[in-house]
PDB file of N, CA and C in Angstrom:
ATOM      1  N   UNK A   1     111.745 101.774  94.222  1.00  0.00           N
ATOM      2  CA  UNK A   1     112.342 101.216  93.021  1.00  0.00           C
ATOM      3  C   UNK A   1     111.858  99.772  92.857  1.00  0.00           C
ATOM      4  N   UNK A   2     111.186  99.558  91.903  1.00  0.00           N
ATOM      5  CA  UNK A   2     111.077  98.317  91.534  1.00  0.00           C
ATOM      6  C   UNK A   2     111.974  97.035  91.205  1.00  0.00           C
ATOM      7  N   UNK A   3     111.528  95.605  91.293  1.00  0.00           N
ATOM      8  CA  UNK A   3     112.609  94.811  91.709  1.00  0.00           C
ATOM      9  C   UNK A   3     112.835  94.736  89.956  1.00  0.00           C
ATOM     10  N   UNK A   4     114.317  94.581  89.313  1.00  0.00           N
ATOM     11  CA  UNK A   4     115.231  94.448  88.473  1.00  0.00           C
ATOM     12  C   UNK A   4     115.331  92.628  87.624  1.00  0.00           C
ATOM     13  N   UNK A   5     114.517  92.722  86.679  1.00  0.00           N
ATOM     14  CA  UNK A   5     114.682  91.239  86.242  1.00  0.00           C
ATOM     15  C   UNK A   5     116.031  90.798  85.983  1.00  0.00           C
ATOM     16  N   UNK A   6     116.446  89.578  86.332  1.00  0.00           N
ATOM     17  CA  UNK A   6     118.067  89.506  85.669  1.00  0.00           C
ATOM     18  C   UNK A   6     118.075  88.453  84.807  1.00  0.00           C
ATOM     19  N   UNK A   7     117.086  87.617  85.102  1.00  0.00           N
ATOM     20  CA  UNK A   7     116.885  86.299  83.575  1.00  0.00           C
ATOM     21  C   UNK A   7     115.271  86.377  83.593  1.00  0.00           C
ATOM     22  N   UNK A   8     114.732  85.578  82.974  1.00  0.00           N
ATOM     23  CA  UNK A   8     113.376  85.473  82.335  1.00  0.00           C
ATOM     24  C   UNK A   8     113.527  84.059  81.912  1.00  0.00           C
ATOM     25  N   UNK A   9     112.831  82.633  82.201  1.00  0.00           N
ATOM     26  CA  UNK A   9     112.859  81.715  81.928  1.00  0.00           C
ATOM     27  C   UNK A   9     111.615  81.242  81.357  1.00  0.00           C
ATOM     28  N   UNK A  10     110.855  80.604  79.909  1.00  0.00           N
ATOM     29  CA  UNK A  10     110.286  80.294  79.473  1.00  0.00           C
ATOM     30  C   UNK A  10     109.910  78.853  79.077  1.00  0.00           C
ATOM     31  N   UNK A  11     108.700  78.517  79.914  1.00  0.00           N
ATOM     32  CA  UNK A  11     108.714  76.871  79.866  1.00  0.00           C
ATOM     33  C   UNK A  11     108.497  76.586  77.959  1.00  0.00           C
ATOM     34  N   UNK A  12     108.596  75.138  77.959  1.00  0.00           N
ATOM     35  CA  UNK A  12     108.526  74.646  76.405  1.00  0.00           C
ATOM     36  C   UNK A  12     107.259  75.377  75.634  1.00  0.00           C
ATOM     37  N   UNK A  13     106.210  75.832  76.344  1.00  0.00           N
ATOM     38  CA  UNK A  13     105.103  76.348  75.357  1.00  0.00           C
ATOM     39  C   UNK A  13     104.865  77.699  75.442  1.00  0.00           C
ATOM     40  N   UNK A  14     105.591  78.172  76.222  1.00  0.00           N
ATOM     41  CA  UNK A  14     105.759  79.759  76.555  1.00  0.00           C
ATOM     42  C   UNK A  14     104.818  80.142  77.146  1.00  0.00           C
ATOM     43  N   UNK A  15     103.676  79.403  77.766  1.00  0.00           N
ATOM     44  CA  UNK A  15     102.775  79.927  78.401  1.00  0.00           C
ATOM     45  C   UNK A  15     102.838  79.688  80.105  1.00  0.00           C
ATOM     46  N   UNK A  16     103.943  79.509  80.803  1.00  0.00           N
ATOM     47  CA  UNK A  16     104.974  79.617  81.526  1.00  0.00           C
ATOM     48  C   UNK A  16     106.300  80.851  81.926  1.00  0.00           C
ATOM     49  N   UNK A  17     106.560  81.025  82.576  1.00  0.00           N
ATOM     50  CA  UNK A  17     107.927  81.465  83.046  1.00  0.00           C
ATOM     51  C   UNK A  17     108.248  81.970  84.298  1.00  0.00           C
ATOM     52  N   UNK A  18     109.655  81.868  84.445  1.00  0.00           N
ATOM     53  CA  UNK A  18     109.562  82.369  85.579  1.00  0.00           C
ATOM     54  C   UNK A  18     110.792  83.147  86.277  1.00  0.00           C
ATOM     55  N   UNK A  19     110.923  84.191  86.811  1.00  0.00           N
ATOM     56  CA  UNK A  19     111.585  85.472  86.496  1.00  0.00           C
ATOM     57  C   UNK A  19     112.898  85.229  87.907  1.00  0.00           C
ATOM     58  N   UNK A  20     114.025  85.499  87.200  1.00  0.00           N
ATOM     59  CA  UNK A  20     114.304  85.540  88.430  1.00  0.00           C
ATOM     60  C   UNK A  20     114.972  87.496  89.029  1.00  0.00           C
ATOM     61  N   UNK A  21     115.123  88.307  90.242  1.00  0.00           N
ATOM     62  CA  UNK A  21     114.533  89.390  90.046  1.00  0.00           C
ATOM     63  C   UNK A  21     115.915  89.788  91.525  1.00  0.00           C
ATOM     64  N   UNK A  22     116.730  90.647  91.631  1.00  0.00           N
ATOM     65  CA  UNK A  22     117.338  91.281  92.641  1.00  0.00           C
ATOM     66  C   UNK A  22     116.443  92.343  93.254  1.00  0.00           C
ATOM     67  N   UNK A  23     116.816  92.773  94.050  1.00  0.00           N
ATOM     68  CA  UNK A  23     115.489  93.898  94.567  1.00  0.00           C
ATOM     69  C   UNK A  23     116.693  94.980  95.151  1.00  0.00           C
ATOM     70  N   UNK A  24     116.248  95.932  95.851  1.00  0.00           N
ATOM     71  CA  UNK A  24     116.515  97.094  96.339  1.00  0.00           C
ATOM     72  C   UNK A  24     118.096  97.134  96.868  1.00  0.00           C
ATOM     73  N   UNK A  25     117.515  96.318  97.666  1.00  0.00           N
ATOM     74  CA  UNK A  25     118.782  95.623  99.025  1.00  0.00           C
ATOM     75  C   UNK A  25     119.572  94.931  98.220  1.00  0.00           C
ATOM     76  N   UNK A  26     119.614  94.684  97.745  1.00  0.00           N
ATOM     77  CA  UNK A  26     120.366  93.519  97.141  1.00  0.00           C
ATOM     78  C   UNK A  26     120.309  92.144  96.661  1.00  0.00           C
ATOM     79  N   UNK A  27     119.415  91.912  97.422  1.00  0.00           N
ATOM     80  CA  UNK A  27     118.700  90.180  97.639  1.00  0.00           C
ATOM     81  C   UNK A  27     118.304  89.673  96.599  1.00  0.00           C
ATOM     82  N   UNK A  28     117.797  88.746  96.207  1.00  0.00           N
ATOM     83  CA  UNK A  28     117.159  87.892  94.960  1.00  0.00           C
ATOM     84  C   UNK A  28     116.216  87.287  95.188  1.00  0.00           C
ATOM     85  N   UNK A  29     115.237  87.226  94.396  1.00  0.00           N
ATOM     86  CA  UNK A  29     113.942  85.972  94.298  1.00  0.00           C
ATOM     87  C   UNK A  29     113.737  85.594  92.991  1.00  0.00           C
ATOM     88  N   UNK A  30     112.599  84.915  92.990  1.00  0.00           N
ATOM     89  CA  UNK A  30     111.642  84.612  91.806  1.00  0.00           C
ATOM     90  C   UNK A  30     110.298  84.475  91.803  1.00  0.00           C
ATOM     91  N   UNK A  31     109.825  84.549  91.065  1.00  0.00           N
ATOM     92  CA  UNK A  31     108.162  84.230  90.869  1.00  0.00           C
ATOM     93  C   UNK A  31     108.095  83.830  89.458  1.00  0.00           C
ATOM     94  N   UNK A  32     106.661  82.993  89.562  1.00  0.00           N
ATOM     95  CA  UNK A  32     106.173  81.973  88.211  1.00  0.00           C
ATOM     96  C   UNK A  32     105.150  83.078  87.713  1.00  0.00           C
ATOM     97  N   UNK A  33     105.050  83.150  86.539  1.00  0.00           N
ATOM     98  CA  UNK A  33     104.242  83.523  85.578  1.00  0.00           C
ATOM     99  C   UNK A  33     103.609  82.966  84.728  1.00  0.00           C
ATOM    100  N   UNK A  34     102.147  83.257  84.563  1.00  0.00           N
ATOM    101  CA  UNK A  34     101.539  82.424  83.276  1.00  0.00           C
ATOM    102  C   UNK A  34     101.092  83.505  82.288  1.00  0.00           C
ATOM    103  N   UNK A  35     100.739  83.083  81.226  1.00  0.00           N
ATOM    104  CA  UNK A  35      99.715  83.801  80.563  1.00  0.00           C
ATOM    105  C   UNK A  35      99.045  83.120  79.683  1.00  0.00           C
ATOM    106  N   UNK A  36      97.643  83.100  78.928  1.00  0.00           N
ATOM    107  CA  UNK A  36      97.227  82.601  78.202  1.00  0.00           C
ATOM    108  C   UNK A  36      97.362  83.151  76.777  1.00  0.00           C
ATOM    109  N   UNK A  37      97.434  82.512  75.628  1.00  0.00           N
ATOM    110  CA  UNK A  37      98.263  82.739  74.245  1.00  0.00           C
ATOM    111  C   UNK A  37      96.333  83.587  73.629  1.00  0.00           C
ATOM    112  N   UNK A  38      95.627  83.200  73.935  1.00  0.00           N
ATOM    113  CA  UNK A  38      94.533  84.160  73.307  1.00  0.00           C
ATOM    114  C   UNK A  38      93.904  85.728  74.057  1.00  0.00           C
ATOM    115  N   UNK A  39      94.432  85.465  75.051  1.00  0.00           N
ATOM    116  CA  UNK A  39      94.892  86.919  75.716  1.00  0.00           C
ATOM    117  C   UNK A  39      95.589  87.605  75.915  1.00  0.00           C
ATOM    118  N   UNK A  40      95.373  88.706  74.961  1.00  0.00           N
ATOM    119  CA  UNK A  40      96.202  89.998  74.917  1.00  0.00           C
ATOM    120  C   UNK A  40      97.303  90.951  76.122  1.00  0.00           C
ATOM    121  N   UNK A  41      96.009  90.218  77.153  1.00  0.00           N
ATOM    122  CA  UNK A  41      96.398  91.524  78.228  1.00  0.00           C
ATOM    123  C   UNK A  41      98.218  91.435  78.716  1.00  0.00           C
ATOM    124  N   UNK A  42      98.138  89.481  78.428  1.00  0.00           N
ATOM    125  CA  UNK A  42      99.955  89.706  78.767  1.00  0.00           C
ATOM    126  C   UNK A  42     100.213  88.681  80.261  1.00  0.00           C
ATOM    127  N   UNK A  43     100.885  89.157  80.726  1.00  0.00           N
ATOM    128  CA  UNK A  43     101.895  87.664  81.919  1.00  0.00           C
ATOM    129  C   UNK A  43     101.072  87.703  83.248  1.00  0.00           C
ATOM    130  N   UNK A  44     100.811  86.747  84.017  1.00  0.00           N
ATOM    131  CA  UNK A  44     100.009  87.005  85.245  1.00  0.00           C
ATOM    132  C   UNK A  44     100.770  86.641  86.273  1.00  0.00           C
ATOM    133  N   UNK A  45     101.338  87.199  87.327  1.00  0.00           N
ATOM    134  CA  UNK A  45     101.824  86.384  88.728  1.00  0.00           C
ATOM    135  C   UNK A  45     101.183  85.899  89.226  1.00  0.00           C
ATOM    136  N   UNK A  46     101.938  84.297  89.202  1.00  0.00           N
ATOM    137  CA  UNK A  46     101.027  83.320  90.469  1.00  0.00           C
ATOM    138  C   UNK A  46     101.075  83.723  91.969  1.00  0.00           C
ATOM    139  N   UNK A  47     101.682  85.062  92.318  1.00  0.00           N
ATOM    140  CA  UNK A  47     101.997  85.007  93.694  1.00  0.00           C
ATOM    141  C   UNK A  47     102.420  84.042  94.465  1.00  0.00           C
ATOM    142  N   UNK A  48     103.628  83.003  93.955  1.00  0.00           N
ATOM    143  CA  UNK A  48     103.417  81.941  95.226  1.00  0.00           C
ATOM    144  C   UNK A  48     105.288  82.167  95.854  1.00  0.00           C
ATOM    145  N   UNK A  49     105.654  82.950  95.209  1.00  0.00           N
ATOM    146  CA  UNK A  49     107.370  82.461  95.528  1.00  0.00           C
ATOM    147  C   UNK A  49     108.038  83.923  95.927  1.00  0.00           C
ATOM    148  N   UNK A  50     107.620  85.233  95.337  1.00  0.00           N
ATOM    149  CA  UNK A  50     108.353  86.601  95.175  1.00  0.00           C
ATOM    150  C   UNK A  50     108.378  86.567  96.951  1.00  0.00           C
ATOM    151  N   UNK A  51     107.832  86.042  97.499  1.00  0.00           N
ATOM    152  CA  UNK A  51     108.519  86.963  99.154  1.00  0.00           C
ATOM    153  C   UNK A  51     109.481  85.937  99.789  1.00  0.00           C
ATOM    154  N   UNK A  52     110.001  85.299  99.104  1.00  0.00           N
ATOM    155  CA  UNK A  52     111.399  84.531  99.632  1.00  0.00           C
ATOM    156  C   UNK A  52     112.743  85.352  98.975  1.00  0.00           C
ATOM    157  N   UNK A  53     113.396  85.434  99.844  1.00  0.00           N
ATOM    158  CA  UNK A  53     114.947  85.935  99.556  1.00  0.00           C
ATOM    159  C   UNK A  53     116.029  84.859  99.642  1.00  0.00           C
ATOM    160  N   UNK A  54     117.108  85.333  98.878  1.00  0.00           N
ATOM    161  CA  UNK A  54     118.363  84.726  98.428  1.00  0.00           C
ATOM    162  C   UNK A  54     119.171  85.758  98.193  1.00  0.00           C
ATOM    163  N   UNK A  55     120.224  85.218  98.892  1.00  0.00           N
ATOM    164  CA  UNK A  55     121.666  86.032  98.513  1.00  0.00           C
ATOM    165  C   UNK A  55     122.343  86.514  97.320  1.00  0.00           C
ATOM    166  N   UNK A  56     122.215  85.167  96.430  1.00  0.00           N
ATOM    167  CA  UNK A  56     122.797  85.255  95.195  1.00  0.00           C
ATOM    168  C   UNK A  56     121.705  84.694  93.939  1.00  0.00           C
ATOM    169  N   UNK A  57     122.360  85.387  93.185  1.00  0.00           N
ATOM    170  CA  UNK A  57     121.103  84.773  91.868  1.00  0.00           C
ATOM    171  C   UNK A  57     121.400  83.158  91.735  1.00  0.00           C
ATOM    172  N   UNK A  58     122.423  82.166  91.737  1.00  0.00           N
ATOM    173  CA  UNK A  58     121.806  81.204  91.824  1.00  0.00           C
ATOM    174  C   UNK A  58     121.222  80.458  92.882  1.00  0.00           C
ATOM    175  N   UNK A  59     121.338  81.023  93.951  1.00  0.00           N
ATOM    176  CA  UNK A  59     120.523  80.422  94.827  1.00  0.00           C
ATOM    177  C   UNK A  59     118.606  80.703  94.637  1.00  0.00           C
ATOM    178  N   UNK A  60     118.648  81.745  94.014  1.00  0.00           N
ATOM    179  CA  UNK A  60     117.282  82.125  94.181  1.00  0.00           C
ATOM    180  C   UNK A  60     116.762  80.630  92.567  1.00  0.00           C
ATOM    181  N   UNK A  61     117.406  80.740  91.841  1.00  0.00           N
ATOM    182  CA  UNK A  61     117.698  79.882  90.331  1.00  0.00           C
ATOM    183  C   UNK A  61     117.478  78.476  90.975  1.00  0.00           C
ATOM    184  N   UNK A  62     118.307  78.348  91.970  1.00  0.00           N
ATOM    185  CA  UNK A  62     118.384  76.632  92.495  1.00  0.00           C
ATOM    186  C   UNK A  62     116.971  76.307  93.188  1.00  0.00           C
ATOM    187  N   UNK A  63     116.104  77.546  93.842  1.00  0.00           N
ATOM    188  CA  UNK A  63     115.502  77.333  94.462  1.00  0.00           C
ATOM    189  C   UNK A  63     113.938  76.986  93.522  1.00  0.00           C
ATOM    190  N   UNK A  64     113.987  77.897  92.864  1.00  0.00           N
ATOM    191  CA  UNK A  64     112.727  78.063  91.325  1.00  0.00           C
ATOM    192  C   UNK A  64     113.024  76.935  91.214  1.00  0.00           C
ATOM    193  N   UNK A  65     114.205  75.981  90.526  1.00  0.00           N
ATOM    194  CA  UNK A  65     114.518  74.745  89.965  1.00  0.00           C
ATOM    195  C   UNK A  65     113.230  73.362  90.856  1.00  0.00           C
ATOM    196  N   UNK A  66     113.673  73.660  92.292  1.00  0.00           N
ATOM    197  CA  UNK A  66     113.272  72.766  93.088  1.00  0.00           C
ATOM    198  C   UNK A  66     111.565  72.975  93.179  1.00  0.00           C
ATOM    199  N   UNK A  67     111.018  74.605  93.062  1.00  0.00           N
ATOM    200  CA  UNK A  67     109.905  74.413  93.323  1.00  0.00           C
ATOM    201  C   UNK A  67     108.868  74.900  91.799  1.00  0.00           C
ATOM    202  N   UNK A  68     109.475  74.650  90.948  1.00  0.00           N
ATOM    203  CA  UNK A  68     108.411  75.142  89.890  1.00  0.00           C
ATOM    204  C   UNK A  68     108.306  74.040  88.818  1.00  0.00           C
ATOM    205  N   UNK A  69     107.320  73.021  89.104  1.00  0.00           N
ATOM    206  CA  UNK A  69     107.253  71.709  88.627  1.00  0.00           C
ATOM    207  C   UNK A  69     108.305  71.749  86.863  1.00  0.00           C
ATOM    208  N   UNK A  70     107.680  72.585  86.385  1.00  0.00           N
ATOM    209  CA  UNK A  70     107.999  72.382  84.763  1.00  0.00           C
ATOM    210  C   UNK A  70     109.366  73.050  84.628  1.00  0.00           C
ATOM    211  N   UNK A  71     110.103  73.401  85.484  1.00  0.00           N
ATOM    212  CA  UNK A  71     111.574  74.082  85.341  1.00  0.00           C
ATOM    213  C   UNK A  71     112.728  72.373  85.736  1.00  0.00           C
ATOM    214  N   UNK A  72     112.296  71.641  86.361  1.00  0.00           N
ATOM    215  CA  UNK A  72     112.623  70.025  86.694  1.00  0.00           C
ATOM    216  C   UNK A  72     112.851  69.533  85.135  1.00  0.00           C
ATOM    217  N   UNK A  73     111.880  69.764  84.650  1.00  0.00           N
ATOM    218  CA  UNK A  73     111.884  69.040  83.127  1.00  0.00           C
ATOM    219  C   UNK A  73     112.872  69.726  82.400  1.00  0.00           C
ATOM    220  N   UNK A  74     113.348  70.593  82.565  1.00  0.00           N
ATOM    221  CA  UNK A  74     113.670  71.377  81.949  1.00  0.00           C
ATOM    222  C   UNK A  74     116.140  71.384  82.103  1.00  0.00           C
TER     223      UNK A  74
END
């Protein structure tokens, strides 16, 4: 079973975001996404964050906050 989005966060130009996601077990993460606005194909994972776990969705939220430069600004 694939992991379950529960928010979707979109930086100011939308070519940003970053997901936050419960999984199987129960647990929570996130990962950053980009995509470029003249490509079709759609959202790319940066791979840098989905294999960290959290208990609760805002912890996984607090944690994105701290490490995804443009979510600070935000």
């Amino acid at each position: 079973m694939p992991n379950r989005v529960v928010e979707s966060i979109n930086n100011d130009t939308a070519d940003h975001c970053v997901d936050i996601f419960v999984r199987e077990d129960g647990t929570f993460g996130f990962e950053e996404y980009r995509r470029d606005h003249e490509d079709q194909r759609g959202w790319f994972s940066l791979q840098r964050y989905h294999r960290q776990s959290f208990a609760t969705r805002d912890d996984a939220l607090r944690q994105a906050r701290l490490s995804v430069a443009w979510m600070e600004e935000q």
